[in-house]
PDB file of N, CA and C in Angstrom:
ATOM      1  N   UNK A   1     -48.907  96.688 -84.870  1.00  0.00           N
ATOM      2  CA  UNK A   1     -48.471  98.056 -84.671  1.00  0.00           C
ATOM      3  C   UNK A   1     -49.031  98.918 -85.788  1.00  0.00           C
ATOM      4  N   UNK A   2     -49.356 100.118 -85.254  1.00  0.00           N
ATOM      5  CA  UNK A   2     -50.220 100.661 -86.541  1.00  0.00           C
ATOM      6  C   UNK A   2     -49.129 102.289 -86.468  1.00  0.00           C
ATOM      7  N   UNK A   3     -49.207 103.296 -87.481  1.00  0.00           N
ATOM      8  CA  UNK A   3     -48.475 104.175 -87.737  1.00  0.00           C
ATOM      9  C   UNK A   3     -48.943 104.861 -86.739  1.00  0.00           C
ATOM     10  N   UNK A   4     -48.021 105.967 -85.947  1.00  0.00           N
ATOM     11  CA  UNK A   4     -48.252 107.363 -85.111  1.00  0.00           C
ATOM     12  C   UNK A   4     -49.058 108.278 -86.281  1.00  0.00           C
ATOM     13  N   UNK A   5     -49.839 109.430 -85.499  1.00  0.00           N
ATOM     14  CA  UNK A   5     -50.669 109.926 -86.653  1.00  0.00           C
ATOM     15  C   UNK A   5     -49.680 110.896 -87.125  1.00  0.00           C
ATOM     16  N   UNK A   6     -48.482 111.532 -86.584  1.00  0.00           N
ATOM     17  CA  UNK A   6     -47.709 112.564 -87.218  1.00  0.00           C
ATOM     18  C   UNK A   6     -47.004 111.767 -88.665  1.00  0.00           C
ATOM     19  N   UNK A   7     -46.828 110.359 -88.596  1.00  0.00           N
ATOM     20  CA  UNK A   7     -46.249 109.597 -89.781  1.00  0.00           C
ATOM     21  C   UNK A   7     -47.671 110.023 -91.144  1.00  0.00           C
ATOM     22  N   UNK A   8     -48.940 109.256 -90.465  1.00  0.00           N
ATOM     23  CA  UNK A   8     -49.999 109.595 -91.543  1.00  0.00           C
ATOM     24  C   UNK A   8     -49.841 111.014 -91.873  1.00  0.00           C
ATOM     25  N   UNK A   9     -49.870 111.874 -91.049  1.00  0.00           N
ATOM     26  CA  UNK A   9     -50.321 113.055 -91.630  1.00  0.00           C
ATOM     27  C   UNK A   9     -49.152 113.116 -92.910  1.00  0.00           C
ATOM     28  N   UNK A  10     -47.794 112.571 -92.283  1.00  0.00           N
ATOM     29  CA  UNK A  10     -46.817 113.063 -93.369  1.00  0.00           C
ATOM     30  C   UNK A  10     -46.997 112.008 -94.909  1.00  0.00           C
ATOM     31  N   UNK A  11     -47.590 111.141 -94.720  1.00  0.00           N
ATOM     32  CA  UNK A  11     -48.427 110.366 -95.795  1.00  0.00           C
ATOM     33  C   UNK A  11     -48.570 110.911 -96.687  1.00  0.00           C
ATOM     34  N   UNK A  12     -50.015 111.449 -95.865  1.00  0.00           N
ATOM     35  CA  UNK A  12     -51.333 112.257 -96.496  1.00  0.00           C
ATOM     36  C   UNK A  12     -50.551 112.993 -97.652  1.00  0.00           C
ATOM     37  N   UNK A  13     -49.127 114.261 -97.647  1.00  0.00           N
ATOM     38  CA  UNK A  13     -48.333 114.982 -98.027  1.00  0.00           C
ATOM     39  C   UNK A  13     -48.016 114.109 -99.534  1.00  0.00           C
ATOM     40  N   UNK A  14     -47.884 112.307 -99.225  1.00  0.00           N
ATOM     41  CA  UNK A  14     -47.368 112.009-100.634  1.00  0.00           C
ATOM     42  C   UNK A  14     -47.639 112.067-101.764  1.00  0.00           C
ATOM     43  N   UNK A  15     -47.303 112.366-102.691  1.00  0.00           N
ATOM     44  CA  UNK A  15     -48.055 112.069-104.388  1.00  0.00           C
ATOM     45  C   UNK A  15     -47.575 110.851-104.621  1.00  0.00           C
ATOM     46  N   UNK A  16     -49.267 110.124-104.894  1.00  0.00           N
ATOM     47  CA  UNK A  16     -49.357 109.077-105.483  1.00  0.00           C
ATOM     48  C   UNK A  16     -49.722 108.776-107.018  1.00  0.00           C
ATOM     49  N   UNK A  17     -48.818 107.588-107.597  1.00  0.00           N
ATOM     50  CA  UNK A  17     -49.683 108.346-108.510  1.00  0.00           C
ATOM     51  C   UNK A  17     -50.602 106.567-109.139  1.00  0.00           C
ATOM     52  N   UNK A  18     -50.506 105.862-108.438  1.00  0.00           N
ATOM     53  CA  UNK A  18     -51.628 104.549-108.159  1.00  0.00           C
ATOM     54  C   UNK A  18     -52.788 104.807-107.785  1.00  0.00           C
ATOM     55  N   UNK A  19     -54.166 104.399-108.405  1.00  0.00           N
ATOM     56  CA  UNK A  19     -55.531 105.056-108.236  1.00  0.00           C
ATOM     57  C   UNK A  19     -55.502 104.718-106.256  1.00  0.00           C
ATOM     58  N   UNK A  20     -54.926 103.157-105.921  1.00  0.00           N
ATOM     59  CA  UNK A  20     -55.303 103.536-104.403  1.00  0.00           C
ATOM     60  C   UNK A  20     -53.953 102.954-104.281  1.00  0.00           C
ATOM     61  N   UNK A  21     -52.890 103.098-103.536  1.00  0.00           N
ATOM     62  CA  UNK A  21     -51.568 102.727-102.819  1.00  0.00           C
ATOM     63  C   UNK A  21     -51.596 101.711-101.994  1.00  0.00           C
ATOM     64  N   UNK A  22     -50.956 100.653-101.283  1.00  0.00           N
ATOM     65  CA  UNK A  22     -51.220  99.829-100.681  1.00  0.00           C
ATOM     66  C   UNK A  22     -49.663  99.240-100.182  1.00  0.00           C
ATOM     67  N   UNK A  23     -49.449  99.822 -98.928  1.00  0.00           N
ATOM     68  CA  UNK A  23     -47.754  99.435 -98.827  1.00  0.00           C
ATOM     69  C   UNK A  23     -47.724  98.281 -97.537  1.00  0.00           C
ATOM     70  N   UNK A  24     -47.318  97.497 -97.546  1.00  0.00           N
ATOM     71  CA  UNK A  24     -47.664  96.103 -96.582  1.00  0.00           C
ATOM     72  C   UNK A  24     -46.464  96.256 -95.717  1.00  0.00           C
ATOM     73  N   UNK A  25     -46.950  96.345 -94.149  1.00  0.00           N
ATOM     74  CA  UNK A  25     -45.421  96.454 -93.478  1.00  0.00           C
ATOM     75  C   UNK A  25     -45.177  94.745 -92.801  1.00  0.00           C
ATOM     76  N   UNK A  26     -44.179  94.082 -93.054  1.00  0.00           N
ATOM     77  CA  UNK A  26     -44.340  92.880 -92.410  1.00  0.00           C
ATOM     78  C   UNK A  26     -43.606  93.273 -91.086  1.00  0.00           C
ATOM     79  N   UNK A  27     -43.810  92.467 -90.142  1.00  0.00           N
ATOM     80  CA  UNK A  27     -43.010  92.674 -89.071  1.00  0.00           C
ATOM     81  C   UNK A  27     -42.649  91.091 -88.129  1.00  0.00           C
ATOM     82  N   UNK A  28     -41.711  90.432 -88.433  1.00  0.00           N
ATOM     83  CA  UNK A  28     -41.940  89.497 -88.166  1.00  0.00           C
ATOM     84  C   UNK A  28     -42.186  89.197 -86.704  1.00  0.00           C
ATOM     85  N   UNK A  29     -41.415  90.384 -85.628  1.00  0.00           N
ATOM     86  CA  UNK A  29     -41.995  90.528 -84.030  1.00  0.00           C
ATOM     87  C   UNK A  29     -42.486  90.922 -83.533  1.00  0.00           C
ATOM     88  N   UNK A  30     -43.659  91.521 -84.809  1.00  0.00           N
ATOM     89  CA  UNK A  30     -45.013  92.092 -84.002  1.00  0.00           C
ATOM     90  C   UNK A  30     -46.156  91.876 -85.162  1.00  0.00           C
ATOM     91  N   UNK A  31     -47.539  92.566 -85.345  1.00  0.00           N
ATOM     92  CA  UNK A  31     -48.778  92.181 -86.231  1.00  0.00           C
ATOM     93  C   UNK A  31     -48.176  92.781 -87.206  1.00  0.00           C
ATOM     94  N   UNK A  32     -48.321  92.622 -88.540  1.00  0.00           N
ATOM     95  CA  UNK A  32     -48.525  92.758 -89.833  1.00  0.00           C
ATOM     96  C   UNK A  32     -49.380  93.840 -90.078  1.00  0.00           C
ATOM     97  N   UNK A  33     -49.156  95.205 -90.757  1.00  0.00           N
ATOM     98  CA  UNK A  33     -50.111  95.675 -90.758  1.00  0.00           C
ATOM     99  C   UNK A  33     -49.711  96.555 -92.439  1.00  0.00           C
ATOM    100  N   UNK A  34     -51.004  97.283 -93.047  1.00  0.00           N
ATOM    101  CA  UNK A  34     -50.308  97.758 -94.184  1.00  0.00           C
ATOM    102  C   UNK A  34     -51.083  99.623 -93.951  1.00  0.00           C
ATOM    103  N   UNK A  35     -50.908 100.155 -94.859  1.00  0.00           N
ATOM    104  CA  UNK A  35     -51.303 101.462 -94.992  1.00  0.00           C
ATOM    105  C   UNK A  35     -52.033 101.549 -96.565  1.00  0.00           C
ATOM    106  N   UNK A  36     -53.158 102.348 -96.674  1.00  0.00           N
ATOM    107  CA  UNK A  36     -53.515 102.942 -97.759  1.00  0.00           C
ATOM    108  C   UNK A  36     -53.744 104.196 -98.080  1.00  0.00           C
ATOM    109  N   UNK A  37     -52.919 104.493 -99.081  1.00  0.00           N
ATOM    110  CA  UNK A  37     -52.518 106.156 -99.539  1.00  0.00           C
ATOM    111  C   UNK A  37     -53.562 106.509-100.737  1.00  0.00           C
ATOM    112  N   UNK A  38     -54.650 107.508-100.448  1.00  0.00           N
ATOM    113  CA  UNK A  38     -55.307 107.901-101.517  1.00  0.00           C
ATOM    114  C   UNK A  38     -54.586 108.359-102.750  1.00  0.00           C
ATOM    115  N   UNK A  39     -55.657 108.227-104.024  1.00  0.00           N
ATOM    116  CA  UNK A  39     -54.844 108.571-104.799  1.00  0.00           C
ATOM    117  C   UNK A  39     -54.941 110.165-104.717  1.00  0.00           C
ATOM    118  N   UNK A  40     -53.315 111.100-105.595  1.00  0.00           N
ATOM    119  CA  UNK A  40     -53.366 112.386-105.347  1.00  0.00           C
ATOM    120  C   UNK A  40     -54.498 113.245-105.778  1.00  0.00           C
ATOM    121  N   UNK A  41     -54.800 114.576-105.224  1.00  0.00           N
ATOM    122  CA  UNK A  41     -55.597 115.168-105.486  1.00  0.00           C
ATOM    123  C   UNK A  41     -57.031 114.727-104.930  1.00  0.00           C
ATOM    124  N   UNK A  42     -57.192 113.570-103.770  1.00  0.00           N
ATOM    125  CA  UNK A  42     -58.310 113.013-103.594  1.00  0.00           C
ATOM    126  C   UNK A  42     -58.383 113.270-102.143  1.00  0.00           C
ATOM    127  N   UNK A  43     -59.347 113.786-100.940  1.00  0.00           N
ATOM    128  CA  UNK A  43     -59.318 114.226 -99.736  1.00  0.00           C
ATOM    129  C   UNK A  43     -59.952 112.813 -99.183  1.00  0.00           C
ATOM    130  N   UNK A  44     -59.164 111.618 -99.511  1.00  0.00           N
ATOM    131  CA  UNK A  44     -59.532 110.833 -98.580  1.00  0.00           C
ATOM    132  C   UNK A  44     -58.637 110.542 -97.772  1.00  0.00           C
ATOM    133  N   UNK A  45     -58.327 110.021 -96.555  1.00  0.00           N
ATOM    134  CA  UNK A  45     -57.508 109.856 -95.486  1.00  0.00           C
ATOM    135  C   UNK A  45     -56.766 108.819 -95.636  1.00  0.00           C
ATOM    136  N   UNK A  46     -55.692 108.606 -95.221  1.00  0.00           N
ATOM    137  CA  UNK A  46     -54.281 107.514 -95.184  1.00  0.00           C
ATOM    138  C   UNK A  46     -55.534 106.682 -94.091  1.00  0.00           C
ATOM    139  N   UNK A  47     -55.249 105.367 -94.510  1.00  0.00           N
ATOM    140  CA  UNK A  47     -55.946 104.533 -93.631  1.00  0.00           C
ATOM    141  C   UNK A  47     -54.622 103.239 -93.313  1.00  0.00           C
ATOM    142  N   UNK A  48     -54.631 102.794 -91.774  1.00  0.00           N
ATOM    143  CA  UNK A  48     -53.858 101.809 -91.721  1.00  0.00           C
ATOM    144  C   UNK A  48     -54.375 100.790 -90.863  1.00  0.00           C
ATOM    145  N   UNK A  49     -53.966  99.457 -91.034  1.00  0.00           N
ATOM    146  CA  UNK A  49     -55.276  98.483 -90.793  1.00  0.00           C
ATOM    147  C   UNK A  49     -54.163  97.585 -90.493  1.00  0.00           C
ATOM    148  N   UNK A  50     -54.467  96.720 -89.560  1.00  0.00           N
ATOM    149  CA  UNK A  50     -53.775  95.064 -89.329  1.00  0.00           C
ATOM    150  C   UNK A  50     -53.978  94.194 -90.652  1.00  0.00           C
ATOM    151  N   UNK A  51     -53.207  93.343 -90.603  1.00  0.00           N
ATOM    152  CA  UNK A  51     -53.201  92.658 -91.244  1.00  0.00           C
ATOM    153  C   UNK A  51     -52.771  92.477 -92.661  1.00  0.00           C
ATOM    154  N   UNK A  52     -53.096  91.580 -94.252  1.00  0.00           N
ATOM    155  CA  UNK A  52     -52.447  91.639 -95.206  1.00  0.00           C
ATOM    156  C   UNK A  52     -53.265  92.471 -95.940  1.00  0.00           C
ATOM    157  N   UNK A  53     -52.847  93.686 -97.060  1.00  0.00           N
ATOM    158  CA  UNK A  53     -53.155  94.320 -97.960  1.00  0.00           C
ATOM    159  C   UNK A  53     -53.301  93.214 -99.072  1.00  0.00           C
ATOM    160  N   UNK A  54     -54.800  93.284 -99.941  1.00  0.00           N
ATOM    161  CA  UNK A  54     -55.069  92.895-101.026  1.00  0.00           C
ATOM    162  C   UNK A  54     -54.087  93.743-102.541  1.00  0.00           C
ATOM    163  N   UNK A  55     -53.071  92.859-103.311  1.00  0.00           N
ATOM    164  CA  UNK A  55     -52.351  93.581-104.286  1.00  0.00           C
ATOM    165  C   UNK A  55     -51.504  94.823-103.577  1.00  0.00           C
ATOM    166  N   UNK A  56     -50.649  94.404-102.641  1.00  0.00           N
ATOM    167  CA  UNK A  56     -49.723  95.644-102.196  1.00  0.00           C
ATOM    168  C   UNK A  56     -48.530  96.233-103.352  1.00  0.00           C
ATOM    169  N   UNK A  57     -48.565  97.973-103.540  1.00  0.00           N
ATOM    170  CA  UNK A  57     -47.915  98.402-104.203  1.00  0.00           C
ATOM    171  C   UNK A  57     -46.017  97.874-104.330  1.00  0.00           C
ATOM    172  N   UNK A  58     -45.655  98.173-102.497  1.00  0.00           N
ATOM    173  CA  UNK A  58     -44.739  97.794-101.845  1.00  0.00           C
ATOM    174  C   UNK A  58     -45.269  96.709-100.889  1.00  0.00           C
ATOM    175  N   UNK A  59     -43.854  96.150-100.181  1.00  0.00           N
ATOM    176  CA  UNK A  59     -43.707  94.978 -99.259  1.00  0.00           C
ATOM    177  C   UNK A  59     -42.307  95.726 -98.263  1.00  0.00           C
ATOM    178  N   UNK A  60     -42.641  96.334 -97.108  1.00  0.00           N
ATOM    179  CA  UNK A  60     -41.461  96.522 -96.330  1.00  0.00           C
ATOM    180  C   UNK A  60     -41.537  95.661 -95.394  1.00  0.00           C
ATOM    181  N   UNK A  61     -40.164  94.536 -95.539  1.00  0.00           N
ATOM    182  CA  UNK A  61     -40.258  94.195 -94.026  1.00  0.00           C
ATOM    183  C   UNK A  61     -39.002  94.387 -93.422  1.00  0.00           C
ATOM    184  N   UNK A  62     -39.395  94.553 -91.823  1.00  0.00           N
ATOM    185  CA  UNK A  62     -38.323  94.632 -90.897  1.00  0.00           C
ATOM    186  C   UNK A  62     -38.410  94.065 -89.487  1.00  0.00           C
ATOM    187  N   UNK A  63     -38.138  94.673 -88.617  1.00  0.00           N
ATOM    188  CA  UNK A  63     -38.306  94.236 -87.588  1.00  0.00           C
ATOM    189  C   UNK A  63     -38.929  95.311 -86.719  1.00  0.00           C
ATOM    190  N   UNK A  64     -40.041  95.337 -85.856  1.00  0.00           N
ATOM    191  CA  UNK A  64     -40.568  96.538 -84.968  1.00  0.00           C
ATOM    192  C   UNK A  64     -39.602  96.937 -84.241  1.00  0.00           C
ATOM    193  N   UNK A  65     -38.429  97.179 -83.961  1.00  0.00           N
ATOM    194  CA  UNK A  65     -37.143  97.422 -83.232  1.00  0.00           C
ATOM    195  C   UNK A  65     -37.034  98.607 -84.460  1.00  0.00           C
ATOM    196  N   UNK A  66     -36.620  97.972 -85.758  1.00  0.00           N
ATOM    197  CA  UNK A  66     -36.324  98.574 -86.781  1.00  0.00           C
ATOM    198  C   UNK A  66     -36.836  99.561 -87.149  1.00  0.00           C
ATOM    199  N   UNK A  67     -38.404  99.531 -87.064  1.00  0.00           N
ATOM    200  CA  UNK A  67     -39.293 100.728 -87.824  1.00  0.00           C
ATOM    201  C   UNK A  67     -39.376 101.502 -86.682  1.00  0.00           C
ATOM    202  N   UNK A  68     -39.106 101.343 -85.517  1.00  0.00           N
ATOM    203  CA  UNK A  68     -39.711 102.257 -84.186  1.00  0.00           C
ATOM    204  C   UNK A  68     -38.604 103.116 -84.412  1.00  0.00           C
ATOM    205  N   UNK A  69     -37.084 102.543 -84.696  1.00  0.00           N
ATOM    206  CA  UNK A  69     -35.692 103.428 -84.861  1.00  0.00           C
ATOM    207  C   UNK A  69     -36.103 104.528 -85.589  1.00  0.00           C
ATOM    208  N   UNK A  70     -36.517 103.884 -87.250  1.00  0.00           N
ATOM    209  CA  UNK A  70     -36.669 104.692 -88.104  1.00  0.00           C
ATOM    210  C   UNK A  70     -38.315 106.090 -88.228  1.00  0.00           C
ATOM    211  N   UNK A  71     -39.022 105.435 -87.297  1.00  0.00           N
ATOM    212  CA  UNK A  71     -39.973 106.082 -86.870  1.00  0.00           C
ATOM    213  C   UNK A  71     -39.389 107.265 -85.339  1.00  0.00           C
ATOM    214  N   UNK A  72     -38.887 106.825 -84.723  1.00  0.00           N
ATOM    215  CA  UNK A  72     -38.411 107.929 -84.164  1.00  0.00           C
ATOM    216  C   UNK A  72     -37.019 109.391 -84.527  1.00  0.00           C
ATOM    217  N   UNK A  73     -36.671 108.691 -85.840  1.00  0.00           N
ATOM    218  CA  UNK A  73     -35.646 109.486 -86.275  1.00  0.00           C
ATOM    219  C   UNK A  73     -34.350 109.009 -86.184  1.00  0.00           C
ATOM    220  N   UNK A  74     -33.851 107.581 -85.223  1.00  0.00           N
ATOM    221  CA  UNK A  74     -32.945 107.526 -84.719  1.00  0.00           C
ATOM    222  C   UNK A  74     -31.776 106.390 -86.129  1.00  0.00           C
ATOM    223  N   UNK A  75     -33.020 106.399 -86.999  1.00  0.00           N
ATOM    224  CA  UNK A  75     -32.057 105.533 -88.219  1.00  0.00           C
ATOM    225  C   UNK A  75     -32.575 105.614 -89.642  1.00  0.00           C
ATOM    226  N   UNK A  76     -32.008 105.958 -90.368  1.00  0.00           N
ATOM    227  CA  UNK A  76     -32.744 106.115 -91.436  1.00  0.00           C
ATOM    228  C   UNK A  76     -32.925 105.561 -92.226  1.00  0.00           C
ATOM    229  N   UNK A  77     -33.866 105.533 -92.984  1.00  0.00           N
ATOM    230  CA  UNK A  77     -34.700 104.337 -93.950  1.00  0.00           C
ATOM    231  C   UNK A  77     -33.378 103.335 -95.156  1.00  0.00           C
ATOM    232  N   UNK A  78     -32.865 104.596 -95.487  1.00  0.00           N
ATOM    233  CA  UNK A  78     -32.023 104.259 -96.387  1.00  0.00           C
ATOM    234  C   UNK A  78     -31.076 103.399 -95.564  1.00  0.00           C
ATOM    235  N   UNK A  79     -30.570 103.748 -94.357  1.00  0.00           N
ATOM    236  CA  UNK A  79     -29.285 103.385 -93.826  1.00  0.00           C
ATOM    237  C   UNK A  79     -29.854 101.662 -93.081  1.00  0.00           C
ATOM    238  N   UNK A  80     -30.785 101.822 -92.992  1.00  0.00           N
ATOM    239  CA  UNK A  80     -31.552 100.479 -92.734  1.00  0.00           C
ATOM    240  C   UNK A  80     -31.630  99.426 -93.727  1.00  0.00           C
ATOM    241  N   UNK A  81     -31.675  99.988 -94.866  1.00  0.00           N
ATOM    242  CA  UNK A  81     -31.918  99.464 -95.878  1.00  0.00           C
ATOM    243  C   UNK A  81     -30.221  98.696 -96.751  1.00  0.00           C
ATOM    244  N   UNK A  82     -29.288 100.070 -96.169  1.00  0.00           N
ATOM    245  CA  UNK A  82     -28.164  99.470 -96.781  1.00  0.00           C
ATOM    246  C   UNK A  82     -27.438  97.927 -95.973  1.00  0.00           C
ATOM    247  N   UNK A  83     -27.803  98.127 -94.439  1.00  0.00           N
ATOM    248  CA  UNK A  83     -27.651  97.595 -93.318  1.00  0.00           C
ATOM    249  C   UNK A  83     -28.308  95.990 -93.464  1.00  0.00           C
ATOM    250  N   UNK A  84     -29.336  95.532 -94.501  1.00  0.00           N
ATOM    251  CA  UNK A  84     -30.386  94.606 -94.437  1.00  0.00           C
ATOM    252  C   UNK A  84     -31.161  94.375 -93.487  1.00  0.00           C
ATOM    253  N   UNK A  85     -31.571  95.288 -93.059  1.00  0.00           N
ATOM    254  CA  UNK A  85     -31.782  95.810 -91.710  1.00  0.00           C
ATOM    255  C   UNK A  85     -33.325  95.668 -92.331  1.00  0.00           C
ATOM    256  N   UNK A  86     -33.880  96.156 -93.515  1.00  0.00           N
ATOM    257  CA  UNK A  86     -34.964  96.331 -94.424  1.00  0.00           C
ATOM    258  C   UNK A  86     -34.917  96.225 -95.490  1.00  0.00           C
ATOM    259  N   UNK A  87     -35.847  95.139 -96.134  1.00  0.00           N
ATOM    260  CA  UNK A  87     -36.142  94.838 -97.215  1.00  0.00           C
ATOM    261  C   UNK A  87     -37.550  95.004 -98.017  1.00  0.00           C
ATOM    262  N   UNK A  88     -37.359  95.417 -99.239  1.00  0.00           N
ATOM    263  CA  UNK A  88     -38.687  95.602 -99.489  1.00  0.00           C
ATOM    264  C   UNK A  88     -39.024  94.800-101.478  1.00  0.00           C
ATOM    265  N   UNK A  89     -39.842  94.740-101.535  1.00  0.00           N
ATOM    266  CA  UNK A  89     -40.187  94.527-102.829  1.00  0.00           C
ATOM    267  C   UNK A  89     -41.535  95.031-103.545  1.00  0.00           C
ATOM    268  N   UNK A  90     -41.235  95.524-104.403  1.00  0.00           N
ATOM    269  CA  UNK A  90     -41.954  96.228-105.529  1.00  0.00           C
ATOM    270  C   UNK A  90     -41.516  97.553-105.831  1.00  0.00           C
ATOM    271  N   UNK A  91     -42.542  98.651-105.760  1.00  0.00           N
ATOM    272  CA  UNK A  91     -42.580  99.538-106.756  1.00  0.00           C
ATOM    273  C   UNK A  91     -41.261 101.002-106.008  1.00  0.00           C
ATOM    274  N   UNK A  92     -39.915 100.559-106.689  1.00  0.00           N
ATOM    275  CA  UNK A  92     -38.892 100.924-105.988  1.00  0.00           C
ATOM    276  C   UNK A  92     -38.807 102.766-105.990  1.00  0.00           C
ATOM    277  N   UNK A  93     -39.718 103.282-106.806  1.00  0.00           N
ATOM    278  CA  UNK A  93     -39.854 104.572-106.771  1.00  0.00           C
ATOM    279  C   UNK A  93     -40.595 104.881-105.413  1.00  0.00           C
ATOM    280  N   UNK A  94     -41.698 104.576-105.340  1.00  0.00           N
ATOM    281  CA  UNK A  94     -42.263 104.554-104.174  1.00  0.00           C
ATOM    282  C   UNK A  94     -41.574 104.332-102.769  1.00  0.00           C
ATOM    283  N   UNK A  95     -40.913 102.931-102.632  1.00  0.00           N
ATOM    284  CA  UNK A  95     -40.157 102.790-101.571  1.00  0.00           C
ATOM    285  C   UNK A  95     -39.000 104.208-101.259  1.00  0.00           C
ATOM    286  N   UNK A  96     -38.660 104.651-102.117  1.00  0.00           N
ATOM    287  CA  UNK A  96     -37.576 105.659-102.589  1.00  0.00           C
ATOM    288  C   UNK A  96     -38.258 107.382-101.782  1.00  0.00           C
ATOM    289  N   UNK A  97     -39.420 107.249-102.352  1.00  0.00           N
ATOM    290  CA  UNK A  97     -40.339 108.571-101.424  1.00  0.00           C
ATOM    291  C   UNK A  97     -40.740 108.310-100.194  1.00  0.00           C
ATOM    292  N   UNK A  98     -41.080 107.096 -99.688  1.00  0.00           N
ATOM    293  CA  UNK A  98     -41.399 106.692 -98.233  1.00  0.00           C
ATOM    294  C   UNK A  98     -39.617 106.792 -97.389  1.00  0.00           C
ATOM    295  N   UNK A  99     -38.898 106.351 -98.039  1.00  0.00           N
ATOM    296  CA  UNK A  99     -37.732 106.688 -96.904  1.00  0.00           C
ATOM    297  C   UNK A  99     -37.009 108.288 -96.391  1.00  0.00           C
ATOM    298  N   UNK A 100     -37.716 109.015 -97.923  1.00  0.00           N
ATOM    299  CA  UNK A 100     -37.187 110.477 -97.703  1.00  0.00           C
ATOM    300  C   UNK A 100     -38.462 111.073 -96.375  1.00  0.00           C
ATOM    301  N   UNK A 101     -39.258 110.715 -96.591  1.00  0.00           N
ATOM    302  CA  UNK A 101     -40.779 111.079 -95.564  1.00  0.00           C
ATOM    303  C   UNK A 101     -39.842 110.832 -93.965  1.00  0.00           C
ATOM    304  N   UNK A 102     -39.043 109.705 -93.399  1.00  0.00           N
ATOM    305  CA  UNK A 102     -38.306 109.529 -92.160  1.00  0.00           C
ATOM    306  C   UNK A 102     -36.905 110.021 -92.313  1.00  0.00           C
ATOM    307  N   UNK A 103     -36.713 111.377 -92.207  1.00  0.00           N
ATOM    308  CA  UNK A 103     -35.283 111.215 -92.449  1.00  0.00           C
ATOM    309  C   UNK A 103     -34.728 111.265 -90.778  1.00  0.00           C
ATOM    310  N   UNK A 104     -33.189 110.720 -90.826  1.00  0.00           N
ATOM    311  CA  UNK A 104     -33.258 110.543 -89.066  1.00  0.00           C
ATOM    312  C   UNK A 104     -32.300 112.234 -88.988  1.00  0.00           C
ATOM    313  N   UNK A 105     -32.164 111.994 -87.924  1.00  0.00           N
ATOM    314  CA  UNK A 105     -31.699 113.086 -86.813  1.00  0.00           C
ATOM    315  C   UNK A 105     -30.394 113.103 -86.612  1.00  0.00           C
TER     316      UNK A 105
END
């Protein structure tokens, strides 16, 4: 499963402040795929690709049930997160700006 482009575009919006970003989505009931966030101030494009990211910043995993919720608005990152619904590991500032980017409805 790869991101809707209205998610990238809202990406694109993040300040990074890692020369290149690298957030790994696991999914254990569907493909594995990760995203790469230029670094800020740089007009290169959010790129998202199957498979494992080399040195990922973050590690979110969930379930594609899970991220489609939180991708459509219908749950929010945080509330997923309190739920164990989603787990992630590493750079917890980061994870912290990616959940405000989905807020639900």
């Amino acid at each position: 499963m790869q991101l809707p482009a209205a998610v990238i575009e809202r990406l694109q919006r993040l300040s990074c402040l890692h020369p290149l970003t690298r957030v790994q989505f696991r999914l254990p009931d569907a493909s594995d795929f990760y995203v790469a966030l230029p670094p800020l101030g740089e007009d290169l494009a959010v790129t998202s690709e199957f498979g494992q990211a080399k040195a990922p910043q973050l590690v979110l995993e969930m379930s594609e049930r899970t991220l489609q919720a939180i991708l459509a608005g219908t749950l929010s990152a945080r509330h997923a997160f309190l739920l164990g619904d989603l787990c992630y590991s590493g750079d917890r500032d980061l994870a912290a700006a990616l959940a405000d980017l989905f807020p639900a409805a």
